[in-house]
Protein backbone atom coordinates (compact mmCIF):
# COMPACT_ATOMS: atom_id res chain seq x y z
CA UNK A 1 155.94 146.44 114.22
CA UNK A 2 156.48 149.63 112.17
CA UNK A 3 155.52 150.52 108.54
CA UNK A 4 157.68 151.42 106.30
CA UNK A 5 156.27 153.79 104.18
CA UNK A 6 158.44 157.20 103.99
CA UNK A 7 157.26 160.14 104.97
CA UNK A 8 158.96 163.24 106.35
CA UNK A 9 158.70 163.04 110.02
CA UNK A 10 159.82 159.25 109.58
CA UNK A 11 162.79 159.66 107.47
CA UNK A 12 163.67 162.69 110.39
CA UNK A 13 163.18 159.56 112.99
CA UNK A 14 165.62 157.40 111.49
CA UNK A 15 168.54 159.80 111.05
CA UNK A 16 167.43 160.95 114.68
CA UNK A 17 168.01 157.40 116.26
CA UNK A 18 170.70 156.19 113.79
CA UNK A 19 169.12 153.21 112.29
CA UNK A 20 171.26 150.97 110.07
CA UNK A 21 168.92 148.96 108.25
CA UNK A 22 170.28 147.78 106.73
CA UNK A 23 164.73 141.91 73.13
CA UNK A 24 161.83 142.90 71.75
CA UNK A 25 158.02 142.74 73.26
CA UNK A 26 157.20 139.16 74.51
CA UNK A 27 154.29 137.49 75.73
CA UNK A 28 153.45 136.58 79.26
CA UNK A 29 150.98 134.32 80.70
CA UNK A 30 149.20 135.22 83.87
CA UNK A 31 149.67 133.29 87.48
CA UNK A 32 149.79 129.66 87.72
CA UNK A 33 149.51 127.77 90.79
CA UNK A 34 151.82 126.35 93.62
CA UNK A 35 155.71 128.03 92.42
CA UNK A 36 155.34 128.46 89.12
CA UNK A 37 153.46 125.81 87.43
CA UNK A 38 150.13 125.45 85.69
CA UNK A 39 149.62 128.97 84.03
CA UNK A 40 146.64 130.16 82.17
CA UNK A 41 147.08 130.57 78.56
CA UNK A 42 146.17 134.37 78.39
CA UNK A 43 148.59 136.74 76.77
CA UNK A 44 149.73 140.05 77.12
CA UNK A 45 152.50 141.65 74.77
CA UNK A 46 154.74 143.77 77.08
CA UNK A 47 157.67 146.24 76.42
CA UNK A 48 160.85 144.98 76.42
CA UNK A 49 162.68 144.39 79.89
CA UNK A 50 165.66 146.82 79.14
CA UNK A 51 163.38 149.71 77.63
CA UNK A 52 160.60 149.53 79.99
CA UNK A 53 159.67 152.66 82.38
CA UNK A 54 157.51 151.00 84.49
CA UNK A 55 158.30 148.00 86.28
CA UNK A 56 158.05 146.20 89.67
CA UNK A 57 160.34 148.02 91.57
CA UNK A 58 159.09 151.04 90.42
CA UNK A 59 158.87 154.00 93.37
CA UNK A 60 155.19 154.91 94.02
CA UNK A 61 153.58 158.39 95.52
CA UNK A 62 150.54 158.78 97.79
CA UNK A 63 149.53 161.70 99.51
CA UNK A 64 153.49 162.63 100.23
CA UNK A 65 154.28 158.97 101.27
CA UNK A 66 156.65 157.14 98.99
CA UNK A 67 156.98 153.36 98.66
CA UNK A 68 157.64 150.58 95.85
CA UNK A 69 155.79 148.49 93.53
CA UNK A 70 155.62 145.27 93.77
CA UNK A 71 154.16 142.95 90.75
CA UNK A 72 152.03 143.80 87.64
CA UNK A 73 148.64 142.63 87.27
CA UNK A 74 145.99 142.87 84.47
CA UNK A 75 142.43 142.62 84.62
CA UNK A 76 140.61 142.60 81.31
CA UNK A 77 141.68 145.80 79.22
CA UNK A 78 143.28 147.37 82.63
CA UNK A 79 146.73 146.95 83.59
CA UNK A 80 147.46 147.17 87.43
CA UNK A 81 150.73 147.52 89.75
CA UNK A 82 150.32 146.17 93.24
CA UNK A 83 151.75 148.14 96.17
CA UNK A 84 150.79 148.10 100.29
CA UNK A 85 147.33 149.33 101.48
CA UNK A 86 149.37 151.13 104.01
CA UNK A 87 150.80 153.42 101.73
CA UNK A 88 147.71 154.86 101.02
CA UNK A 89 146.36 154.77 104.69
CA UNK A 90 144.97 158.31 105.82
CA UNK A 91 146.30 158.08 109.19
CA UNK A 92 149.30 159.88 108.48
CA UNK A 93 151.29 157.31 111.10
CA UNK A 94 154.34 155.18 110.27
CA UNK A 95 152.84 153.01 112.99
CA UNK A 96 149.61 152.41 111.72
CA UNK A 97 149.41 148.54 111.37
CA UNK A 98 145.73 147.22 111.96
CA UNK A 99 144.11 147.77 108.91
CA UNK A 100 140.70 147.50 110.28
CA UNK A 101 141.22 150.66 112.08
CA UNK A 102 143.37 152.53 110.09
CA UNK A 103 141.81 154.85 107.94
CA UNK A 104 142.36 154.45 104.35
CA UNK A 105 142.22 156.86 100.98
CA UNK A 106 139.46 155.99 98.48
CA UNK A 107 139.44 153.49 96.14
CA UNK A 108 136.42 155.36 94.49
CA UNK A 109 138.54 157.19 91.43
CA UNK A 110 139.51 159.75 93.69
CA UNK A 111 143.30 159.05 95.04
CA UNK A 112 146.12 159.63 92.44
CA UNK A 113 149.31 157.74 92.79
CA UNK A 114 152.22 159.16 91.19
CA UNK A 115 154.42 155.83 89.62
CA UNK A 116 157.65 156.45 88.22
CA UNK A 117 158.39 155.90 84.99
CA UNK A 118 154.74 157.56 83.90
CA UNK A 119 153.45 160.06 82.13
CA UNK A 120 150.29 160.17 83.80
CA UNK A 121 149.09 159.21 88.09
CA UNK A 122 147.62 156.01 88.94
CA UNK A 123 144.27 155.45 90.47
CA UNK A 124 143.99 153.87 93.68
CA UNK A 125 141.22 150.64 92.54
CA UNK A 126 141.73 148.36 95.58
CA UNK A 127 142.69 148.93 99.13
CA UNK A 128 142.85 145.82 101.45
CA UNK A 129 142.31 148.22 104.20
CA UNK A 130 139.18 150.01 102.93
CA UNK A 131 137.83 146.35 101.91
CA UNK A 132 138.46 145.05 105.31
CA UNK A 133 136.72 147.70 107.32
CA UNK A 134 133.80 147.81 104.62
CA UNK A 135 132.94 143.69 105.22
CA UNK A 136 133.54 144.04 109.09
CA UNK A 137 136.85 141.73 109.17
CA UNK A 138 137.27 140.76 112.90
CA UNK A 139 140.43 138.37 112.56
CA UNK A 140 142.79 139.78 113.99
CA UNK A 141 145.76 138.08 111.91
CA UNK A 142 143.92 139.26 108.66
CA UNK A 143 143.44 142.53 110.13
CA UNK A 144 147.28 142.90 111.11
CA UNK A 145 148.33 141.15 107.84
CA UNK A 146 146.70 141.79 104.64
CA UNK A 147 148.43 144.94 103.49
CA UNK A 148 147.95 144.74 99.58
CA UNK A 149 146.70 147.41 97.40
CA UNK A 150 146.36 148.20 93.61
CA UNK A 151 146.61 150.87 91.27
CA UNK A 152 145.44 150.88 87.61
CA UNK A 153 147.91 152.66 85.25
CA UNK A 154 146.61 154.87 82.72
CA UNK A 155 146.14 153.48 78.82
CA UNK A 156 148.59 155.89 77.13
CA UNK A 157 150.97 154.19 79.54
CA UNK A 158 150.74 150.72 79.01
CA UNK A 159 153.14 150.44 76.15
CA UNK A 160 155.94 151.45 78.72
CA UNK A 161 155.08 147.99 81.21
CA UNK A 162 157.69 144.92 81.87
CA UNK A 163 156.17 142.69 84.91
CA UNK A 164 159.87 141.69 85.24
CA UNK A 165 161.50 141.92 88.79
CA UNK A 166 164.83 144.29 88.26
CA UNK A 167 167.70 142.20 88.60
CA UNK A 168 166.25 138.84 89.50
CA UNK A 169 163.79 138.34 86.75
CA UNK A 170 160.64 136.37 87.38
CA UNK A 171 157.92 135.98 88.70
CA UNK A 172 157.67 132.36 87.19
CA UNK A 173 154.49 132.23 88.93
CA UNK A 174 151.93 132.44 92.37
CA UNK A 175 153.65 130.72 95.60
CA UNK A 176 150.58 129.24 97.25
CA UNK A 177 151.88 127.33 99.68
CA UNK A 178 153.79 129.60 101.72
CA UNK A 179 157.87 129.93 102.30
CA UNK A 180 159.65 127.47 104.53
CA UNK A 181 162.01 128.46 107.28
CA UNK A 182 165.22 128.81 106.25
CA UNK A 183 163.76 128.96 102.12
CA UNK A 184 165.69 131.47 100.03
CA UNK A 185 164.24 134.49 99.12
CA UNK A 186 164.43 137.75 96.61
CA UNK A 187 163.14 141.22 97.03
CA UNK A 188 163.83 144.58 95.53
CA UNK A 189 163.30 147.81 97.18
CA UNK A 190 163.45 151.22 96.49
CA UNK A 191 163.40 153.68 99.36
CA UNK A 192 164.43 157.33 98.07
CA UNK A 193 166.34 156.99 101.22
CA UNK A 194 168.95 155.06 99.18
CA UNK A 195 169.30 158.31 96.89
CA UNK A 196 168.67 156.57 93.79
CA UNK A 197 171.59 153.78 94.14
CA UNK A 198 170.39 151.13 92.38
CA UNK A 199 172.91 149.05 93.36
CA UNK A 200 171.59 148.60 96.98
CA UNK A 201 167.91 147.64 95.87
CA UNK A 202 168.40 144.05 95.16
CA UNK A 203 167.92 142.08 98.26
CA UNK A 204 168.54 138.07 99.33
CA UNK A 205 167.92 136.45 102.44
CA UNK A 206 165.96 133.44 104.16
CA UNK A 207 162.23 133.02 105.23
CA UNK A 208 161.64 132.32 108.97
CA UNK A 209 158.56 130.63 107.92
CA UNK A 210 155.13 131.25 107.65
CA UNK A 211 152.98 132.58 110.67
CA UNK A 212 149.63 134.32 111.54
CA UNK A 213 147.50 131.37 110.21
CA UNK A 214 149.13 131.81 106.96
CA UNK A 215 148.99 135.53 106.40
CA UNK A 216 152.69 136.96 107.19
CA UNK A 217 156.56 135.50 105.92
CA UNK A 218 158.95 137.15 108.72
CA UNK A 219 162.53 137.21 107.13
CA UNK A 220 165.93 138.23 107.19
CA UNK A 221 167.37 140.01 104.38
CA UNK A 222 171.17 141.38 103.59
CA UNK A 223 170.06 144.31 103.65
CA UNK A 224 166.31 144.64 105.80
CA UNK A 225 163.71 146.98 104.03
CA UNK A 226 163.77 150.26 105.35
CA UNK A 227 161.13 153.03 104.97
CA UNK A 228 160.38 154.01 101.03
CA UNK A 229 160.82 150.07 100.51
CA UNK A 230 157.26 149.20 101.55
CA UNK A 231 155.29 147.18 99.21
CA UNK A 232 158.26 145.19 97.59
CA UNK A 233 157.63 141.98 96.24
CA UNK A 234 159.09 138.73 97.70
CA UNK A 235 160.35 136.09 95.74
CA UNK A 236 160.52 132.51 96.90
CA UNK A 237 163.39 129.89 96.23
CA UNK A 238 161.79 129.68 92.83
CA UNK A 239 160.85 133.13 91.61
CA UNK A 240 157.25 132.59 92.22
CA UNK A 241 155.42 135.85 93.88
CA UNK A 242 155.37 134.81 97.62
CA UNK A 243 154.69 138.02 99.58
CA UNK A 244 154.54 141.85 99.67
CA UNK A 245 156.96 143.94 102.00
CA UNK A 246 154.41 145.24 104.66
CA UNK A 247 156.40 145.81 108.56
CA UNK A 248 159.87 145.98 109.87
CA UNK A 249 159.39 144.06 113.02
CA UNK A 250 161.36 145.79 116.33
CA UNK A 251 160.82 142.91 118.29
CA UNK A 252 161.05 140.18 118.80
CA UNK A 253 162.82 139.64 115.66
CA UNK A 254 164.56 142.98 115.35
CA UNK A 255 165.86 143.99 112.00
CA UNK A 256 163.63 141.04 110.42
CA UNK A 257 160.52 142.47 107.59
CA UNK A 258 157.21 140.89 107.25
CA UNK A 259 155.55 140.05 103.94
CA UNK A 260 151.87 139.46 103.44
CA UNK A 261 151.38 137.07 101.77
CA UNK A 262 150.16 137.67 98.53
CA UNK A 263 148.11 134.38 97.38
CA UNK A 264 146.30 135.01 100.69
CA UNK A 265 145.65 138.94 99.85
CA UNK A 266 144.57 138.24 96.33
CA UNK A 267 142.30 135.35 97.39
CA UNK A 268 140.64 138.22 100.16
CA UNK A 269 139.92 140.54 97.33
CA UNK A 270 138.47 138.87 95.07
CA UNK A 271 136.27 136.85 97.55
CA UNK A 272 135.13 140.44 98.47
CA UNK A 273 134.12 142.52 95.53
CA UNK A 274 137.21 143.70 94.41
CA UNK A 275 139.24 143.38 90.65
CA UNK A 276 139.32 139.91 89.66
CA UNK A 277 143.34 141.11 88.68
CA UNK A 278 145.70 138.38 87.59
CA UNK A 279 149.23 137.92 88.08
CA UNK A 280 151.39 139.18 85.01
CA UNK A 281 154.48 136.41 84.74
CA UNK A 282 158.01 138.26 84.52
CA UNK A 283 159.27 138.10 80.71
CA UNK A 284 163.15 137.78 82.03
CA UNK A 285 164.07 134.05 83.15
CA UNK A 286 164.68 133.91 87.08
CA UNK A 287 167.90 133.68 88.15
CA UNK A 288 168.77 133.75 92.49
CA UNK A 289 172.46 133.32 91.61
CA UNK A 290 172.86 137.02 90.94
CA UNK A 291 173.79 137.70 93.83
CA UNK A 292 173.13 141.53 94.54
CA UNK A 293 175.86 144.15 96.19
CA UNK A 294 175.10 143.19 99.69
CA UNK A 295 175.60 139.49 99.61
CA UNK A 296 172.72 137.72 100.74
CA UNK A 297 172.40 135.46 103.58
């Protein structure tokens, strides 16, 4: 497996070897379970899709490594944006993938992440792979698998948050019973090595299925995530938040991406002492017919 964070010497890698990889504020209840059902009645009053700066989607800086959001959260008075615990790891290694070994950046107040869209860095509040080697995780599945991360935005930028996934709208909800093989899915990525063409961050492809006791969704997507597109969220057949963009296998599945599984990684931190963050429901209806520039599977 490789991450896919971007970083200099990795971006150098790729073109090295070639790889081809491939209206107004509303209100939005937090997660429900299963795909999309039972929500809480809690509201938040977001900005509007179109106008909004900050977003899932959104490209995220730590420590010179750039990858992408994945789904807003909130937690009380904070508002949170989810991303992969490898992107802040401290290893410095695209290949870094056991998070109980891997050494991670602080969760403490300390680590800044620059977001796009605002006016002010991010704090680094959770870090799966700080929690993990804090508690003395042994699994190795767990240990391979729960990549998940979060970063509390700033108050004076909260007025410029949609929770809406760019182009496919959702999430209607928490998947929390996995993907099936051969189940639809959604992502959207946005590697800076795609130069700021938006065009080829929508994703569509199919699950393999669910593996590693529950932790990881391999699939194939038209095109795969490539490095800068870690963290993405997954979508399944329903628009419910399935999964966030953690590996690109090399084998034995080459070309395929692993998701964690996010039910699983939210479930992990707060049975551990971290936020007790909720997931924000997407104010844009879901829609997998629109079908992005590279035609999914």
């Amino acid at each position: 497996m490789r991450r896919t964070r971007s970083t200099l010497p990795f971006v150098l890698l790729v073109a090295l070897a070639g790889l081809v990889l491939g209206i107004s504020p509303a209100d939005a209840k937090p997660e429900g379970k299963g795909k999309g059902k039972g929500a809480k009645t809690t509201t938040v009053t977001w900005a509007p899709a179109d106008e909004a700066a900050i977003t899932p989607g959104s490209e995220m800086v730590t420590n010179g490594g750039q990858c992408t959001a994945n789904f807003i959260f909130t937690d009380g008075a904070d508002v949170l944006i989810g991303y992969a615990a490898h992107c802040a790891g401290d290893g410095g290694a695209a290949t870094d993938t056991d998070g109980c070994l891997a050494p991670s950046l602080p969760t403490d107040g300390s680590t800044d992440v620059e977001i796009e869209g605002a006016s002010q860095p991010g704090t680094l509040v959770y870090s799966s792979w700080e929690t993990m080697q804090r508690v003395g995780e042994t699994d190795s599945d767990t240990c391979l698998y729960n990549d998940f991360a979060l970063v509390r935005i700033d108050p004076a930028d909260h007025d410029k948050v949609n929770p809406s996934i760019p182009h496919w709208g959702g999430p209607t909800g928490l998947n929390t019973d996995g993907t099936q093989a051969g189940e639809s899915v959604y992502s959207y990525g946005n590697s800076s090595l795609r130069l700021g063409i938006r065009e080829l961050s929508p994703k569509s492809g199919l699950s393999l299925g669910t593996t590693a006791g529950g932790w990881t969704h391999p699939v194939y997507t038209v095109s795969p995530g490539i490095p800068g597109d870690s963290g993405s969220a997954m979508l399944d057949a329903d628009g419910a938040a399935a999964g966030v963009l953690s590996t690109l296998a090399i084998a034995p599945l080459t070309g395929s991406n692993n998701y964690s599984d996010l039910a699983s990684a939210l479930d992990y931190m707060r049975s551990n002492g971290g936020p007790g963050a909720t997931l924000a429901l997407g104010t844009e209806a879901f829609d997998g017919s629109q079908l992005p520039l590279d035609v999914g599977l």
